[in-house]
N, C-alpha and C. Protein backbone atom coordinates (compact mmCIF):
# COMPACT_ATOMS: atom_id res chain seq x y z
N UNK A 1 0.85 -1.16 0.00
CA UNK A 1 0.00 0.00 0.00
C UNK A 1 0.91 1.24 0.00
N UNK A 2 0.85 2.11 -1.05
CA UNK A 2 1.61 3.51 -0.79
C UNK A 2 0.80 4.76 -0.46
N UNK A 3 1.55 5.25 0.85
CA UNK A 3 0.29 6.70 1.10
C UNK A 3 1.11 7.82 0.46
N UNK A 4 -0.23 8.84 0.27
CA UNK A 4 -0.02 9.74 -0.74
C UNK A 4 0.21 10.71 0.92
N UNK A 5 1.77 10.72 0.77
CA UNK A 5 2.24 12.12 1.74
C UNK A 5 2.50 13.33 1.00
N UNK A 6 2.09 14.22 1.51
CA UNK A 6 2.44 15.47 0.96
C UNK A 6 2.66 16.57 1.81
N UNK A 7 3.69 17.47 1.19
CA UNK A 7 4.45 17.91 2.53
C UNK A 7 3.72 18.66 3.51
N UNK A 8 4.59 19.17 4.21
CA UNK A 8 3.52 19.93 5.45
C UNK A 8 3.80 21.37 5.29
N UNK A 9 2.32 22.14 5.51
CA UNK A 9 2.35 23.37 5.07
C UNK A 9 2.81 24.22 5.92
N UNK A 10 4.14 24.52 6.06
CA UNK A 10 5.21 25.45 6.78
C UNK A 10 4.22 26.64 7.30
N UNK A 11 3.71 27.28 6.41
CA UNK A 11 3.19 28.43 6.48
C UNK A 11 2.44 29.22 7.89
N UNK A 12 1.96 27.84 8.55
CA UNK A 12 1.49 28.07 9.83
C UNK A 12 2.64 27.80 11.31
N UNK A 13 3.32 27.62 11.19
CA UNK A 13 4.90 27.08 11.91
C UNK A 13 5.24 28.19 12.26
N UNK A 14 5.42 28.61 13.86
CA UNK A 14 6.12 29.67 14.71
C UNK A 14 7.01 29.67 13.85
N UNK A 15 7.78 31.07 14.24
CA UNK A 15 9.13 31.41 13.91
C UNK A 15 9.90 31.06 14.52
N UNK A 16 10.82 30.38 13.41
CA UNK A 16 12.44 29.65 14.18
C UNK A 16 12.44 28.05 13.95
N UNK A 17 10.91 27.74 13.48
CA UNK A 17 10.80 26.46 13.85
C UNK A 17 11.25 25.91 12.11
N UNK A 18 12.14 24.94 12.11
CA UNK A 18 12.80 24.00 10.83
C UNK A 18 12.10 22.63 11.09
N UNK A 19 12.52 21.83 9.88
CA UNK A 19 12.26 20.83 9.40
C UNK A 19 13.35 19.65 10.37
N UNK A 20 13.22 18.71 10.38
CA UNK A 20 14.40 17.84 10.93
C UNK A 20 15.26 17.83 9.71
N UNK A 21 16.56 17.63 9.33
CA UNK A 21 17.07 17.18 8.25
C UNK A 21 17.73 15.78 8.57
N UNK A 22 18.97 15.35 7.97
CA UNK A 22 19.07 14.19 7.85
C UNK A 22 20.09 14.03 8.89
N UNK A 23 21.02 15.09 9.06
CA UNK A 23 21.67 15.19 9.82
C UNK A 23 21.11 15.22 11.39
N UNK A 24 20.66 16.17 11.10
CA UNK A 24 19.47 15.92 12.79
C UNK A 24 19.06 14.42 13.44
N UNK A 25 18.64 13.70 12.58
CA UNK A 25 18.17 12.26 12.94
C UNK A 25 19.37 11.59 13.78
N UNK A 26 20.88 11.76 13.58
CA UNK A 26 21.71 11.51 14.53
C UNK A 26 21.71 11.89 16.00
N UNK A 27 20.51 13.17 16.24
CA UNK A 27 20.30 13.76 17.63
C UNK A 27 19.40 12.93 18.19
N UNK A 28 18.33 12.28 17.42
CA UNK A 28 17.41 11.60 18.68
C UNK A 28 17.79 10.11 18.95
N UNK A 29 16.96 9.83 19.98
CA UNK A 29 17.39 8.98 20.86
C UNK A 29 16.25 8.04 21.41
N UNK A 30 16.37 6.87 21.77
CA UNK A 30 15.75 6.48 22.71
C UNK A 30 16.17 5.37 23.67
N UNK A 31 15.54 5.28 25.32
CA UNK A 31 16.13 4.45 25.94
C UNK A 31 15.02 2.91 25.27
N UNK A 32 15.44 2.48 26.83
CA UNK A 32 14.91 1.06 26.98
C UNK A 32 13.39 1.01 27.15
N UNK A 33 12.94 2.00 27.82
CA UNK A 33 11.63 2.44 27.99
C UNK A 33 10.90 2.94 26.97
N UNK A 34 11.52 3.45 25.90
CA UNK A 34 10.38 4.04 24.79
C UNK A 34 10.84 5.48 25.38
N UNK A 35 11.43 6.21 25.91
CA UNK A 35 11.41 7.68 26.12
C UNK A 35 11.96 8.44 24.98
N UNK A 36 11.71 9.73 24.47
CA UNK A 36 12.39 10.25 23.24
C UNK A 36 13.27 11.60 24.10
N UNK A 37 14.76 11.34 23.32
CA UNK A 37 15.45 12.38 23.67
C UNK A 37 16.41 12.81 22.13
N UNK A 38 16.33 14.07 22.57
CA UNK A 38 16.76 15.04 21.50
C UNK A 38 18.07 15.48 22.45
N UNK A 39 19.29 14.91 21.62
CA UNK A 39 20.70 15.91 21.79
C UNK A 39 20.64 15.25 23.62
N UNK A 40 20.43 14.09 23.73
CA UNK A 40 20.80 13.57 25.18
C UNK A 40 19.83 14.13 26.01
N UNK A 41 19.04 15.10 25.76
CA UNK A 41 17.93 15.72 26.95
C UNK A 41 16.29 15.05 26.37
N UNK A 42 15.65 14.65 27.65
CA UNK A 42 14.53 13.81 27.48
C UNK A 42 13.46 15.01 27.10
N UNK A 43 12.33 14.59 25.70
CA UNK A 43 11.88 15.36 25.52
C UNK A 43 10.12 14.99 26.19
N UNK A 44 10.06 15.91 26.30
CA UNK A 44 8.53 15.79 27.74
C UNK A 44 7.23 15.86 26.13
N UNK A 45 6.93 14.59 26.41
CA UNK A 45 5.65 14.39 25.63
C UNK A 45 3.91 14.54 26.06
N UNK A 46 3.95 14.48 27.68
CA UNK A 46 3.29 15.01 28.03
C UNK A 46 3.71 15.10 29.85
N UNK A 47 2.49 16.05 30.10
CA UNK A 47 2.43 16.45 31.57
C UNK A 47 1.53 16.34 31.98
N UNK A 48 1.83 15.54 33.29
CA UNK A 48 0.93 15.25 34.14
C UNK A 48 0.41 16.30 35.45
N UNK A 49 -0.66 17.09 35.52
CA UNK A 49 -1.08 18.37 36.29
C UNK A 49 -2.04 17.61 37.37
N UNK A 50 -1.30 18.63 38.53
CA UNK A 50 -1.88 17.68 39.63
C UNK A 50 -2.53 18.92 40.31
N UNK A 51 -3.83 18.50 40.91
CA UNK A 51 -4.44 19.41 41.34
C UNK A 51 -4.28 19.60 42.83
N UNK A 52 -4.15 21.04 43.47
CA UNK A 52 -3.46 21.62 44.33
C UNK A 52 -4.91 20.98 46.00
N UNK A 53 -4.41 21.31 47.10
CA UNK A 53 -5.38 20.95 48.33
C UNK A 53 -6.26 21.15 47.56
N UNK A 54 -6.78 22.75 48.10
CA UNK A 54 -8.49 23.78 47.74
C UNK A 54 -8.48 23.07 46.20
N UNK A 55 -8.23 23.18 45.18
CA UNK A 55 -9.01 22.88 44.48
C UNK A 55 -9.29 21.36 44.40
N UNK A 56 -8.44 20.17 45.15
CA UNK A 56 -9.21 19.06 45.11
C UNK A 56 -10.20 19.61 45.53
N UNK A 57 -10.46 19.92 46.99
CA UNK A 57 -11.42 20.09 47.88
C UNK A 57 -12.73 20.46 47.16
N UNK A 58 -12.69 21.67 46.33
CA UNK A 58 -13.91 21.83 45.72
C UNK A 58 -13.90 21.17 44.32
N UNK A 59 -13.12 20.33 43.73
CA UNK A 59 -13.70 19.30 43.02
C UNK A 59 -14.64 18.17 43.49
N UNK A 60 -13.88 18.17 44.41
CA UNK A 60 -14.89 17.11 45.63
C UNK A 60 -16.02 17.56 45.65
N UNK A 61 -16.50 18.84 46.16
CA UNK A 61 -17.32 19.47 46.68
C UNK A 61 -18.32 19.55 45.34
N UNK A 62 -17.80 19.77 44.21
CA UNK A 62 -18.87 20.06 42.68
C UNK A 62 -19.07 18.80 42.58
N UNK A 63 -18.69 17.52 42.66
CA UNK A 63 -18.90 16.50 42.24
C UNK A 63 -20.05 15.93 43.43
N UNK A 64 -19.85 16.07 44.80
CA UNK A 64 -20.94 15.72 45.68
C UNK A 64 -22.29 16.44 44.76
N UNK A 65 -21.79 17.88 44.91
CA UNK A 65 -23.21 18.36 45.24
C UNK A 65 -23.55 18.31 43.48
N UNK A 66 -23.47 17.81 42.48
CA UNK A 66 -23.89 17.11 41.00
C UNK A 66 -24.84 15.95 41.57
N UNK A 67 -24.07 15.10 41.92
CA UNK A 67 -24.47 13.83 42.83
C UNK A 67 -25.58 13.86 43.42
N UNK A 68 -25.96 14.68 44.44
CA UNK A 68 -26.95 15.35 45.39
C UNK A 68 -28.13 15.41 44.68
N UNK A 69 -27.62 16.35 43.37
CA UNK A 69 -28.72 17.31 42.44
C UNK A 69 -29.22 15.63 41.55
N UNK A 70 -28.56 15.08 41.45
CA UNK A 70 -29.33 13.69 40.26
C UNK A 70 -30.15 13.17 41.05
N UNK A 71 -29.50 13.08 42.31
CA UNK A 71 -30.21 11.53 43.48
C UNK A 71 -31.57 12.42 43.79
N UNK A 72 -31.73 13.65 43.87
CA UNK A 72 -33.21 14.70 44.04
C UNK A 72 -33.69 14.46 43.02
N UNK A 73 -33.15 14.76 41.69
CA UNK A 73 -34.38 14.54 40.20
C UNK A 73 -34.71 13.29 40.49
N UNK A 74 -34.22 12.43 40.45
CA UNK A 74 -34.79 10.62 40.09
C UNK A 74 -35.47 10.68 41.49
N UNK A 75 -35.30 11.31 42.73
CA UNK A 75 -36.31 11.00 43.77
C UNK A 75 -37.54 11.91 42.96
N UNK A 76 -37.62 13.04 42.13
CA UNK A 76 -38.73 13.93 42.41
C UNK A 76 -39.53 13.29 41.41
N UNK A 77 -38.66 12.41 40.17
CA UNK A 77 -39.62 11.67 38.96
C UNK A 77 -39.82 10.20 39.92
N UNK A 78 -39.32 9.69 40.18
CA UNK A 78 -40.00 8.90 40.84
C UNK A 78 -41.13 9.15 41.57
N UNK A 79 -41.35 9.94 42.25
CA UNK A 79 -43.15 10.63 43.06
C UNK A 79 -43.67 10.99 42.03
N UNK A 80 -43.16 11.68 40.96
CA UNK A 80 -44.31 11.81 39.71
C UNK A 80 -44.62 10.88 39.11
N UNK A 81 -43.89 9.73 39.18
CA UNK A 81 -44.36 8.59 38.36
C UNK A 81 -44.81 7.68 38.81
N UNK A 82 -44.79 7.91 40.99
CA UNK A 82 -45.47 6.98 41.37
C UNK A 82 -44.81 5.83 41.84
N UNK A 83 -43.65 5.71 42.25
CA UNK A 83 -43.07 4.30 41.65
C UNK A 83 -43.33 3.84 43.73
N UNK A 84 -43.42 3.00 43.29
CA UNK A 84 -43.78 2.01 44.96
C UNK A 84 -43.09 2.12 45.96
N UNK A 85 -41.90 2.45 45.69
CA UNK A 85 -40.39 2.48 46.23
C UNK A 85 -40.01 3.13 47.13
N UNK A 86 -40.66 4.54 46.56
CA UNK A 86 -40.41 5.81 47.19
C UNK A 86 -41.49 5.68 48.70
N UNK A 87 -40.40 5.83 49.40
CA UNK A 87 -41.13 6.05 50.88
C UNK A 87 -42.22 7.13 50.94
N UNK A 88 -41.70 8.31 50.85
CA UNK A 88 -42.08 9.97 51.04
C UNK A 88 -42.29 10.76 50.06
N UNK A 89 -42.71 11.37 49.45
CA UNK A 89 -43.09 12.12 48.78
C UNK A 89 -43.72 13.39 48.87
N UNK A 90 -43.22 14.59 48.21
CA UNK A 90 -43.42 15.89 48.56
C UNK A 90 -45.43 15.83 48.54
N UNK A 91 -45.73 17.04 48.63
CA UNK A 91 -46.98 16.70 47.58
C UNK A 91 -46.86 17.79 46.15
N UNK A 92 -47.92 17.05 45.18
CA UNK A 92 -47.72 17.40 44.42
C UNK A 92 -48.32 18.54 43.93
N UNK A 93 -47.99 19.71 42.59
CA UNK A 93 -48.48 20.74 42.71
C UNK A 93 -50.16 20.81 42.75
N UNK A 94 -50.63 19.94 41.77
CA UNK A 94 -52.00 19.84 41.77
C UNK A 94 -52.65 19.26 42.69
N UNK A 95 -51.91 18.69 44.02
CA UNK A 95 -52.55 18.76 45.05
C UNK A 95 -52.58 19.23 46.01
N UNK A 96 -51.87 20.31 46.33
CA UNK A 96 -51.74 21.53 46.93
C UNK A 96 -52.48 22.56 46.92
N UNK A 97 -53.24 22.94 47.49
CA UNK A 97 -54.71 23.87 47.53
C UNK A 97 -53.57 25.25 47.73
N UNK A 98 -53.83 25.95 46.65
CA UNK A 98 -53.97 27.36 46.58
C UNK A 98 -54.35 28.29 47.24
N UNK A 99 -55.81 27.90 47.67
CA UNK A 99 -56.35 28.65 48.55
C UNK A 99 -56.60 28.60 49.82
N UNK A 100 -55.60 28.60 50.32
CA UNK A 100 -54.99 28.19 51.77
C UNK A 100 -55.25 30.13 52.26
N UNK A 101 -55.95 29.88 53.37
CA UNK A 101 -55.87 31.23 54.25
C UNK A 101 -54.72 31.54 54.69
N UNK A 102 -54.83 33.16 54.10
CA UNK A 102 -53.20 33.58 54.90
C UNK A 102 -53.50 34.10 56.56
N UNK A 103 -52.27 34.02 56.67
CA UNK A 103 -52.18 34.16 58.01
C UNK A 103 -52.59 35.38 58.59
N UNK A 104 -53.45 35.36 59.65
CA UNK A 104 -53.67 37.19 60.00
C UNK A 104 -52.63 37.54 60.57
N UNK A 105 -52.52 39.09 60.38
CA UNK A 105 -51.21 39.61 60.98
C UNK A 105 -51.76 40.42 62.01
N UNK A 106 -50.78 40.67 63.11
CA UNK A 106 -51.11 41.04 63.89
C UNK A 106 -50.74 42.53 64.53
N UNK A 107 -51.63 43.46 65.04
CA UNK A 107 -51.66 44.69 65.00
C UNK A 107 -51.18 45.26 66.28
């Protein structure tokens, strides 16, 4: 199978930045592990970002209270739908009388 390569369009490439040439290919490297190094220095393919105390803390904290917010919908469709399961249930709007006396206030 031959793929149709065609070169790469420079045009968008920071300034400063070259091509490898042939000579270059004598600079990289690799160990035993698969690591790539350029000119003896290991080149960082990616990084691993670790998140600091406070912001675990309130990752924690967005992820509970997501959690919180689902386990309330599926309790509140469950009472709308009735399901057997559900212990308690709010009541519902259409059975909630409107015309509930307000409270007298007092003078």
């Amino acid at each position: 199978m031959v793929e149709n390569r065609s070169l790469p369009n420079r045009s968008n490439w920071p300034e400063g930045v070259r091509s490898i040439t042939m000579d270059d290919l004598d600079s990289i490297g690799l160990d035993d592990d698969g690591n790539l190094y350029w000119r003896g220095r290991r080149v960082v393919t990616q990084q691993i970002q670790r998140l600091a105390g406070v912001e675990r803390f309130f990752g924690i904290l967005a992820v509970g209270a997501a959690v919180i917010g689902v386990a309330v919908q599926v309790w509140s469709w469950g009472c709308d739908l009735r399901w057997s399961a559900i212990g308690w249930c709010p009541p519902m709007e259409h059975q909630v009388s409107r015309e509930a006396p307000l409270p007298e206030t007092q003078q």
